[in-house]
N, C-alpha and C. Protein backbone atom coordinates (compact mmCIF):
# COMPACT_ATOMS: atom_id res chain seq x y z
N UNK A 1 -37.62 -86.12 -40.93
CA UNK A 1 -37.80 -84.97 -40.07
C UNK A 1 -36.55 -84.79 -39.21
N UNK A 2 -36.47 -83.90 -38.95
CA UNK A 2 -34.76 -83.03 -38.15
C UNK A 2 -35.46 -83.41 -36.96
N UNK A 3 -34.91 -84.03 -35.57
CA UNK A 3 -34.80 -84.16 -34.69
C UNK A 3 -34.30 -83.00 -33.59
N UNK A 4 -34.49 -82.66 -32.85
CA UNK A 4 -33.70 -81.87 -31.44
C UNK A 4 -32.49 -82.68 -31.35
N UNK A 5 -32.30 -83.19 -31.77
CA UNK A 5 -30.75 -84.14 -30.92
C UNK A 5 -29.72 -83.20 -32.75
N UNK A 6 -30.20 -83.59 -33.94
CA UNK A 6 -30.04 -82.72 -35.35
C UNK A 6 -29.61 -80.95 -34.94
N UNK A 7 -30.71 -80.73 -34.51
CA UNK A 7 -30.78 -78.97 -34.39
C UNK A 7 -29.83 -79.29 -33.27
N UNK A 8 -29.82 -79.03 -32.00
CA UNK A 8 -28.59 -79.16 -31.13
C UNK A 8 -26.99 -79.45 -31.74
N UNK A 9 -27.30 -80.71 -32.79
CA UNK A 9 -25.65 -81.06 -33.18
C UNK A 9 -25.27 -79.55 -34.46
N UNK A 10 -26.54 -79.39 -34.82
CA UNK A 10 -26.09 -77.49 -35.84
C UNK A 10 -25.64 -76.93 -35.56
N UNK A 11 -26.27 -76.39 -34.05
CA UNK A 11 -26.14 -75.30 -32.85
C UNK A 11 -24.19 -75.43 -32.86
N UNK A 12 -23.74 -76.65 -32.67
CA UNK A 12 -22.45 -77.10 -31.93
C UNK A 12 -21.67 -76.78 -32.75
N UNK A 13 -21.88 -77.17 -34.48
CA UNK A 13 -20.84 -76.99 -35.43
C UNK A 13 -20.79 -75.53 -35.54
N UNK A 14 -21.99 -74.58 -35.22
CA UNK A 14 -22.04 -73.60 -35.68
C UNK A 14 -21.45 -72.56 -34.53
N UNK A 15 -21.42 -72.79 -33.53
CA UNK A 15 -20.72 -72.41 -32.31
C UNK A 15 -19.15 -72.98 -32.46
N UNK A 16 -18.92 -73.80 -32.93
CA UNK A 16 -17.33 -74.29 -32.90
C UNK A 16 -16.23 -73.74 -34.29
N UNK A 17 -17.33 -72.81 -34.65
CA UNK A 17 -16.63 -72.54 -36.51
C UNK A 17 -15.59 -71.48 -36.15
N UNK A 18 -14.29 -71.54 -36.63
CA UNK A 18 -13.47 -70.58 -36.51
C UNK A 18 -13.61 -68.98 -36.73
N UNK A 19 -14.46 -69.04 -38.03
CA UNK A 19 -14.88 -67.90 -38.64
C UNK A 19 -16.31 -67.47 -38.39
N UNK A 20 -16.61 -67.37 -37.81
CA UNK A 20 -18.36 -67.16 -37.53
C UNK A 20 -19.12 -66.53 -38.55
N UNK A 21 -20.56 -67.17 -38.82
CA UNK A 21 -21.12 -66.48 -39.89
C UNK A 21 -21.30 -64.76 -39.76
N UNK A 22 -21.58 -64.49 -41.14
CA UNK A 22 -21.84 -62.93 -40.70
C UNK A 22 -23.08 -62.34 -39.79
N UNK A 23 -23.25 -61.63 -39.31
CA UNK A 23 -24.54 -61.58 -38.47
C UNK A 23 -25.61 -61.48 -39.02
N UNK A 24 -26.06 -61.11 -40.32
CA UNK A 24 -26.95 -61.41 -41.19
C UNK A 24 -27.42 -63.29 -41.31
N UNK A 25 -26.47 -63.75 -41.32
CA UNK A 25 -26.96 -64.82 -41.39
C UNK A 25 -27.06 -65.79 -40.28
N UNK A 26 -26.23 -64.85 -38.82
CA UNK A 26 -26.17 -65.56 -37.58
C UNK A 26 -28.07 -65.07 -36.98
N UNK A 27 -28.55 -63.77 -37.76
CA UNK A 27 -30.10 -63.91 -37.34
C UNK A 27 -30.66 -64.96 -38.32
N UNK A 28 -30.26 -64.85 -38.96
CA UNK A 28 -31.11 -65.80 -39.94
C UNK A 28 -31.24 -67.13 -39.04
N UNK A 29 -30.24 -67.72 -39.15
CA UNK A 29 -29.78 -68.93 -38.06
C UNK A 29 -31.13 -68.59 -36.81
N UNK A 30 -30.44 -67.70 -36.12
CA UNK A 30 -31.49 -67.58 -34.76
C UNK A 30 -32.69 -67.20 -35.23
N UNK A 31 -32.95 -66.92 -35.90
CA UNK A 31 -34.61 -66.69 -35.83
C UNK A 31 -35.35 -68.22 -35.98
N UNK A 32 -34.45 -69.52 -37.44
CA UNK A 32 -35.05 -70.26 -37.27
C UNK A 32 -35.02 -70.87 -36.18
N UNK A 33 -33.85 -70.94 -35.22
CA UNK A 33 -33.65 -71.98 -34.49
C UNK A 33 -35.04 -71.57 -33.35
N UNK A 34 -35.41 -70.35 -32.56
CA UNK A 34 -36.53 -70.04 -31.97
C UNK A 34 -37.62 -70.34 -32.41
N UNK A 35 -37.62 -70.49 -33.77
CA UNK A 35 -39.37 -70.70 -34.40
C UNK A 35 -39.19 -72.27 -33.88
N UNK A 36 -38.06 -73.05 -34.09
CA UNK A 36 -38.25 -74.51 -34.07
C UNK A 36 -38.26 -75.23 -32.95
N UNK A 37 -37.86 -74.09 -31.57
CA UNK A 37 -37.95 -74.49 -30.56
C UNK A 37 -38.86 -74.24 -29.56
N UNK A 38 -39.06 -72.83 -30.30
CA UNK A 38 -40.18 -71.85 -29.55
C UNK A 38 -41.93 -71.89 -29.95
N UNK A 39 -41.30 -71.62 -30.85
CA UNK A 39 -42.75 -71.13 -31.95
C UNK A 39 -42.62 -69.92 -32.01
N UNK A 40 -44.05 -69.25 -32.54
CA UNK A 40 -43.95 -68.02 -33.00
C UNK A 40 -43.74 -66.91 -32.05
N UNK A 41 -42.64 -65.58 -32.09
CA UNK A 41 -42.58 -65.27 -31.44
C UNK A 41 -43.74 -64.38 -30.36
N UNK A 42 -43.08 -63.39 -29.33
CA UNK A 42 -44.03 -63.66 -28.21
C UNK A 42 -43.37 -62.20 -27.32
N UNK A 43 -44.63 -61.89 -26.87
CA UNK A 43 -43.83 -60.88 -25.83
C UNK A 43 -43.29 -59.29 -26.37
N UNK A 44 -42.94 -58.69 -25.84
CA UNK A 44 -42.93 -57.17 -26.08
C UNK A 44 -41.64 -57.21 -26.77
N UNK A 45 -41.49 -56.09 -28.19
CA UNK A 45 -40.64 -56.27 -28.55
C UNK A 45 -39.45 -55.32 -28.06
N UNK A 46 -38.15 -55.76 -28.10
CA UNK A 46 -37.46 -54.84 -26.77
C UNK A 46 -36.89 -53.37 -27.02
N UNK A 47 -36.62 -52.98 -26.61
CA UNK A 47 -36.81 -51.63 -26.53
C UNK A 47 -35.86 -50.35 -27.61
N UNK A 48 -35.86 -49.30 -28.10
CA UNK A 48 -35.22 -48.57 -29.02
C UNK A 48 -33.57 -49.00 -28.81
N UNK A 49 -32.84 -49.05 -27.46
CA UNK A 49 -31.90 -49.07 -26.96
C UNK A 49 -31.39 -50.19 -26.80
N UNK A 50 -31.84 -51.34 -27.27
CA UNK A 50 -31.62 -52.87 -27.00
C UNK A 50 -31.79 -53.23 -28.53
N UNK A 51 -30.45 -52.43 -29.26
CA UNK A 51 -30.32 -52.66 -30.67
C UNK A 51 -30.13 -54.46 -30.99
N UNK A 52 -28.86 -55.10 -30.06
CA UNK A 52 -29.05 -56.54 -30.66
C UNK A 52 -30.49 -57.36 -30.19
N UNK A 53 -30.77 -57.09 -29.08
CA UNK A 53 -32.44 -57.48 -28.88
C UNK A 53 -33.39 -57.11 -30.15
N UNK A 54 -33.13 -56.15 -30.52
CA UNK A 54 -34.42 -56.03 -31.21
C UNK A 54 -33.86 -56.27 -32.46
N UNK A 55 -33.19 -56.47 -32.73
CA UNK A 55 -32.54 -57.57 -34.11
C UNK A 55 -33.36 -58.85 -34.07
N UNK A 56 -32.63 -59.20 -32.92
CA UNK A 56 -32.93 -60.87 -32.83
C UNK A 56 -34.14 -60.90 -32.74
N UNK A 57 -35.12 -59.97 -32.10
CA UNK A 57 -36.88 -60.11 -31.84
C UNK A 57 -37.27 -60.06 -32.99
N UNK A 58 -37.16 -59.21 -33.90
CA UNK A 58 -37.66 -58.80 -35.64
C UNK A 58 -37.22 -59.96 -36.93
N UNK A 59 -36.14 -60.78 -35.98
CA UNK A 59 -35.67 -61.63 -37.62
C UNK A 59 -36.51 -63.23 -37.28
N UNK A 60 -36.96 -63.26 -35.66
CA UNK A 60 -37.55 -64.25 -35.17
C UNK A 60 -39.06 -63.85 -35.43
N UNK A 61 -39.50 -62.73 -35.65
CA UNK A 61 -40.89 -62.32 -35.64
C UNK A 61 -41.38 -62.57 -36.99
N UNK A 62 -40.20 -62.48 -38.09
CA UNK A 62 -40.37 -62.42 -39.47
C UNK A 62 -40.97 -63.75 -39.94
N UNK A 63 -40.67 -65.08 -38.98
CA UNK A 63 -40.83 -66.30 -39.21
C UNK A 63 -42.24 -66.59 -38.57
N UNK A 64 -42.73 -65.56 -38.10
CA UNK A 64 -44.31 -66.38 -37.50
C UNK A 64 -45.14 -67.07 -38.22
N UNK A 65 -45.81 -67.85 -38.09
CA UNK A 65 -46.44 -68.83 -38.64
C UNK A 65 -45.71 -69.91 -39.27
N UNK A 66 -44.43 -69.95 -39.48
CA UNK A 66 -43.78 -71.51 -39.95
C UNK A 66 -43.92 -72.37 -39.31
N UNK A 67 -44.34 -73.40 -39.33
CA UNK A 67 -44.15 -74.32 -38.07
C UNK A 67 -43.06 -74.77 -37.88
N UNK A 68 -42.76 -75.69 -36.40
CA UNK A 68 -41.69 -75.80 -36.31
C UNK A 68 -41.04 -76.79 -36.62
N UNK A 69 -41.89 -77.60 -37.42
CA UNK A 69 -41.37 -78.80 -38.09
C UNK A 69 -40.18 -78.29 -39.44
N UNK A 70 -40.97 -77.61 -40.02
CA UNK A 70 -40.27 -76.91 -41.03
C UNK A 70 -39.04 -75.55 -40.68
N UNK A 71 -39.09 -75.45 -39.72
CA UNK A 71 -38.00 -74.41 -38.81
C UNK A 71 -37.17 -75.18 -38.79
N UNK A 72 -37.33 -76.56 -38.09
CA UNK A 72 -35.96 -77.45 -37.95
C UNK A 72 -35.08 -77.89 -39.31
N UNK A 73 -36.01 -78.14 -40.10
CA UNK A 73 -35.39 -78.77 -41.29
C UNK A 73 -34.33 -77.64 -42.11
N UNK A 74 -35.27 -76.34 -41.68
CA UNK A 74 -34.44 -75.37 -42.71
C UNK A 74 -32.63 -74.81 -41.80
N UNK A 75 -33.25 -75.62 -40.04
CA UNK A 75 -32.30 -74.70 -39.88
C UNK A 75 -30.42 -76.04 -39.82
N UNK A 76 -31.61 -76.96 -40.06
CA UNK A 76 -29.91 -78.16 -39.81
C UNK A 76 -29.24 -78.43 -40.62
N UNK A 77 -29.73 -78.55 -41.98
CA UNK A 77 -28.76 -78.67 -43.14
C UNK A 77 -27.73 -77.26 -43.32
N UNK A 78 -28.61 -75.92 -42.97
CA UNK A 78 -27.71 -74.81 -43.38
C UNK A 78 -26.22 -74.82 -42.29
N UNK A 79 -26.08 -75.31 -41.24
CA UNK A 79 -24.94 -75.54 -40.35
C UNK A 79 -24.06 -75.98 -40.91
N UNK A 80 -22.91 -75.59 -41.74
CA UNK A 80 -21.88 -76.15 -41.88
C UNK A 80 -21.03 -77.69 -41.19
N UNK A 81 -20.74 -78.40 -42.19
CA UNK A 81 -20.42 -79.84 -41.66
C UNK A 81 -18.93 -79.36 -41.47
N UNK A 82 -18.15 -80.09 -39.84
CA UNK A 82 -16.83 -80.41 -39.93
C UNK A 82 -16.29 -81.35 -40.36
């Protein structure tokens, strides 16, 4: 099982990458990383005018019901190794 100390060291490689993923796959990324920290999402979704909000609310909403055991696993191997 992926640990929080695992998902955190993802977070780092994936924040330190020269080239950043494309944003397609930087929601992808964030949606699991919220299911695995959060759970399912929650709360009003944000508003017509809060285009990257409501990205990030819809690609995290897409994942409801995964648990977050399985959120972590999917989301630490996909982090590129330095």
């Amino acid at each position: 099982m992926t640990t929080r100390e695992e998902l955190d060291q993802a977070v780092q490689r994936i924040n330190a990458l020269k080239n950043p993923p494309s944003t397609g796959d930087m929601l992808a990324l964030y949606a699991f990383f919220k299911q695995a920290t959060v759970g399912d999402a929650s709360g009003a979704r944000p508003g017509m005018f809060d285009l990257k909000g409501r990205a990030k609310f819809d690609a995290w909403s897409e994942k409801n019901g995964l648990p977050q055991a399985a959120a972590r696993l999917d989301v630490a191997p996909v982090a590129p190794q330095q």
